[in-house]
Structures are given as structure tokens and as C-alpha cells.
C-alpha atoms as a PDB file:
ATOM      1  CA  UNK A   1      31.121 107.763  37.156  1.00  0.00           C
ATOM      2  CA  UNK A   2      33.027 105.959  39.558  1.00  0.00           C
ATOM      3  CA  UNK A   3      31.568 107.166  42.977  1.00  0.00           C
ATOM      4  CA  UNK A   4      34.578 106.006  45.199  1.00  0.00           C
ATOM      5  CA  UNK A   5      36.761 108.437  43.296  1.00  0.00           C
ATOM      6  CA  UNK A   6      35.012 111.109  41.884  1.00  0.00           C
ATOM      7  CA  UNK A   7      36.077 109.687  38.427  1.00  0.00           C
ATOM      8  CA  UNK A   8      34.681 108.657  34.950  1.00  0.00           C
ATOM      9  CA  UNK A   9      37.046 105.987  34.223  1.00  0.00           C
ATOM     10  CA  UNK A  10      35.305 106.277  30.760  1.00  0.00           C
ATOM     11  CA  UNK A  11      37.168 109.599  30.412  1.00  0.00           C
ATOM     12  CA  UNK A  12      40.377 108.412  31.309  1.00  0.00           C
ATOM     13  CA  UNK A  13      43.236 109.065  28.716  1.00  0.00           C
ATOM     14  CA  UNK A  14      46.871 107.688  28.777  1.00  0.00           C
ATOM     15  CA  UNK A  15      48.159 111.251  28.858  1.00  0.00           C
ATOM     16  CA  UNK A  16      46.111 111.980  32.809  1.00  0.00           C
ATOM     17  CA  UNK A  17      47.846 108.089  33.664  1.00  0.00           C
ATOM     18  CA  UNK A  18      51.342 109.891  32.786  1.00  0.00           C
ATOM     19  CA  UNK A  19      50.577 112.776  34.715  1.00  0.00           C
ATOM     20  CA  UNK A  20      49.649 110.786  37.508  1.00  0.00           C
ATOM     21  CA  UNK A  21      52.733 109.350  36.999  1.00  0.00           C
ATOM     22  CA  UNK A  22      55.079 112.483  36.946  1.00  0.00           C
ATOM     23  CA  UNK A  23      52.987 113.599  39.693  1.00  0.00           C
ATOM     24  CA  UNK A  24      53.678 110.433  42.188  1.00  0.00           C
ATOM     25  CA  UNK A  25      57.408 111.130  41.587  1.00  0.00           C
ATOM     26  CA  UNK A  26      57.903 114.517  43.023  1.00  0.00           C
ATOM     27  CA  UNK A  27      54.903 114.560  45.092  1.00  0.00           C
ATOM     28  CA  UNK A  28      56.336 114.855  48.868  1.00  0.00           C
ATOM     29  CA  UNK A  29      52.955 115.466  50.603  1.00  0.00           C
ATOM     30  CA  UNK A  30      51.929 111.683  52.087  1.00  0.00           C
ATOM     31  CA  UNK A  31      47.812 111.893  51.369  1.00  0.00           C
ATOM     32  CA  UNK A  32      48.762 113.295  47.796  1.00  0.00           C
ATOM     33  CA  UNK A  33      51.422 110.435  47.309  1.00  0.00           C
ATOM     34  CA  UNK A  34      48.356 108.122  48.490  1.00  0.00           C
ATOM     35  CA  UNK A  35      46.023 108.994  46.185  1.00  0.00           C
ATOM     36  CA  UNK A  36      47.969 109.596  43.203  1.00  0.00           C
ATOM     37  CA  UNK A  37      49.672 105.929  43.616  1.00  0.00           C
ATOM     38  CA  UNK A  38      46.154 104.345  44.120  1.00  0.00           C
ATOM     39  CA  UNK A  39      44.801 105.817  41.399  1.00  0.00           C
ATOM     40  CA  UNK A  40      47.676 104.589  39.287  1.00  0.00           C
ATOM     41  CA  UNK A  41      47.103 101.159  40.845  1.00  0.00           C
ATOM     42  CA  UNK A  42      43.211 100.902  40.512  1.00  0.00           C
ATOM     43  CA  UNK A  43      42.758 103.411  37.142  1.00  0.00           C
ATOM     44  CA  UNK A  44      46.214 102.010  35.224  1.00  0.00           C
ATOM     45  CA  UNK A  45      45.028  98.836  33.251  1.00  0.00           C
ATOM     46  CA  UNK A  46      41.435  99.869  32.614  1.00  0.00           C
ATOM     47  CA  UNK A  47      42.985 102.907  30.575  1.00  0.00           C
ATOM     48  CA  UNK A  48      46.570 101.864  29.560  1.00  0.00           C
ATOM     49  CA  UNK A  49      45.963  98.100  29.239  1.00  0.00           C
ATOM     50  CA  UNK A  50      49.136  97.615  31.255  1.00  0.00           C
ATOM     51  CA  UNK A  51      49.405  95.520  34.644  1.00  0.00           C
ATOM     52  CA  UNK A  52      49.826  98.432  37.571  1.00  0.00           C
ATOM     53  CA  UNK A  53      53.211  97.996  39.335  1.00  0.00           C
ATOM     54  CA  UNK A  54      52.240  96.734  42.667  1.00  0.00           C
ATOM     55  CA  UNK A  55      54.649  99.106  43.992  1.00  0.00           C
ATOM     56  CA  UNK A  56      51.610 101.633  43.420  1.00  0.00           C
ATOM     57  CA  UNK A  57      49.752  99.856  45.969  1.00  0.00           C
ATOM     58  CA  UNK A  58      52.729  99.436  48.500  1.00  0.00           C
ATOM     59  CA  UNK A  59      53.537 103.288  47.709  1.00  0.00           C
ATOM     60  CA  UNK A  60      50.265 104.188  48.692  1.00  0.00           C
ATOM     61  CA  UNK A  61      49.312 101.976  51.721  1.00  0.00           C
ATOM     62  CA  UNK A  62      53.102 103.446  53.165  1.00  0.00           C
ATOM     63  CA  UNK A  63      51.584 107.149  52.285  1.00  0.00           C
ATOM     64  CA  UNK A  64      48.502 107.100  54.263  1.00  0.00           C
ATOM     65  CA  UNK A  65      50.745 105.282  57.122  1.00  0.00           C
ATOM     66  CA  UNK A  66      52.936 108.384  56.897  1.00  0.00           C
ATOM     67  CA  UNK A  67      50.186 110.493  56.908  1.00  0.00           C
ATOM     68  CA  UNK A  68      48.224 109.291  59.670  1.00  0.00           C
ATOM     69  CA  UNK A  69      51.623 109.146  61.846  1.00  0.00           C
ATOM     70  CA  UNK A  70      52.102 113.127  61.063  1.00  0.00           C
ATOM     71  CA  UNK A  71      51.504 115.250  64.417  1.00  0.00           C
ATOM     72  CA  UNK A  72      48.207 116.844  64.182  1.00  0.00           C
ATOM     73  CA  UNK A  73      46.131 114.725  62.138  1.00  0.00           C
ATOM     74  CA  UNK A  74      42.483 115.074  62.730  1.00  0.00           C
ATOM     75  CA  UNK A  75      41.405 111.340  64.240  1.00  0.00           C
ATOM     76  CA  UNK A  76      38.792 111.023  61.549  1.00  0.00           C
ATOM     77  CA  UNK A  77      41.169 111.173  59.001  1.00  0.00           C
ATOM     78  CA  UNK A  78      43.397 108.827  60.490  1.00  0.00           C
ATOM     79  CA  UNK A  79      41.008 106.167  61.112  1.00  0.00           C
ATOM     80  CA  UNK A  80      39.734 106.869  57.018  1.00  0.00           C
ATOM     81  CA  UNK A  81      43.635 106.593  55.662  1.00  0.00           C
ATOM     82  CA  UNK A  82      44.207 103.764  58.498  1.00  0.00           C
ATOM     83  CA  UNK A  83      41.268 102.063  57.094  1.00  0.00           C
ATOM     84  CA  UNK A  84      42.527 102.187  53.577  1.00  0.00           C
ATOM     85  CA  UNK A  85      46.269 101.312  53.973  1.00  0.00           C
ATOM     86  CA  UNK A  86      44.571  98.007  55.275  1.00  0.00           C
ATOM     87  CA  UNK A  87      42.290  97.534  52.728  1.00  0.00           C
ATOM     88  CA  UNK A  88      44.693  97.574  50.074  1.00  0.00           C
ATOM     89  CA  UNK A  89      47.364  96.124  52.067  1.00  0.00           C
ATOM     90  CA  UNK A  90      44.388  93.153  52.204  1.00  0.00           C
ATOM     91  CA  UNK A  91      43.744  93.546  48.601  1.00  0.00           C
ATOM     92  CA  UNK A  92      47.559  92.465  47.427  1.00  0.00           C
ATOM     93  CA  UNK A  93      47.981  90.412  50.065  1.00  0.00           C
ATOM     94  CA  UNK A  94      50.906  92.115  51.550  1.00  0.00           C
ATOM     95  CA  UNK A  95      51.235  90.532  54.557  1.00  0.00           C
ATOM     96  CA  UNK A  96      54.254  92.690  55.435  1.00  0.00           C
ATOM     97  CA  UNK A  97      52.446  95.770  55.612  1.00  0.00           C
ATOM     98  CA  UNK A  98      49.639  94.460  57.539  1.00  0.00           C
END
């Protein structure tokens, strides 16, 4: 099991990838956007065998901006989703969202 995400990719099928998918598209909720697109972006090849879209990194690194902007986030959770925004902003080398 994957420890970072609570996930056997082992036990991934195409058909959770596509309802990742359809999920990311009407999700409005920023943290849910976040994880949903990351998964897509880390979880996608392994299972699929397609290159992720590296929109699915952009999408999430701008959800956990939105989400740590919203009034009333808790400061630990802001510094976690902060802290990942950058590290995948890092990972792509997307120098515009740094």
C-alpha cells in the first residue's frame, strides 16, 4: 500500500481512474479538486499506461492555493496544502506557479 495516499496502487482499475475523472469535473470543493487531480496525476500511468495531463498537476497545485486562501482555514492545513502546491509545482517545474 502506498502510505502517502492511503492507496494500493496494485488495486487500481481503469474504471476508479474514470471516476476520478468524472469526479475532478464537477467537483467545486478546492481540497477535493486537489486530491482528485493529484491522484489522477500521480495514480494515471501506473494503472492506465497513459501519460497524466499535466494540467492534473496545475489543477491541483491551483486547488490547494484556493483552498488555503478560503476564510477560515485552520493554519495547519494551510501550511500542509501550501506545502504541497509547492512540491508539485517543484515537481513539473512550473515556474509560474511557484
Amino acid at each position: 500500500m502506498d502510505q502517502r495516499f492511503g492507496t494500493d496502487p496494485a488495486q487500481l482499475t481503469p474504471a476508479a481512474i474514470a471516476l476520478w475523472r468524472d469526479h475532478l469535473k464537477v467537483c467545486v470543493h478546492p481540497v477535493l479538486r486537489a486530491r482528485h487531480a493529484y491522484l489522477l496525476w500521480e495514480f494515471e500511468k501506473q494503472v492506465d499506461g497513459t501519460k497524466p495531463a499535466l494540467q492534473y498537476a496545475q489543477t491541483a497545485v491551483d486547488a490547494y492555493l484556493a483552498a488555503a486562501a478560503q476564510p477560515g482555514a485552520a493554519s495547519h492545513d494551510v501550511v500542509i496544502w501550501l506545502n504541497r502546491a509547492i512540491n508539485i509545482a517543484t515537481s513539473v517545474g512550473d515556474q509560474t506557479r511557484l
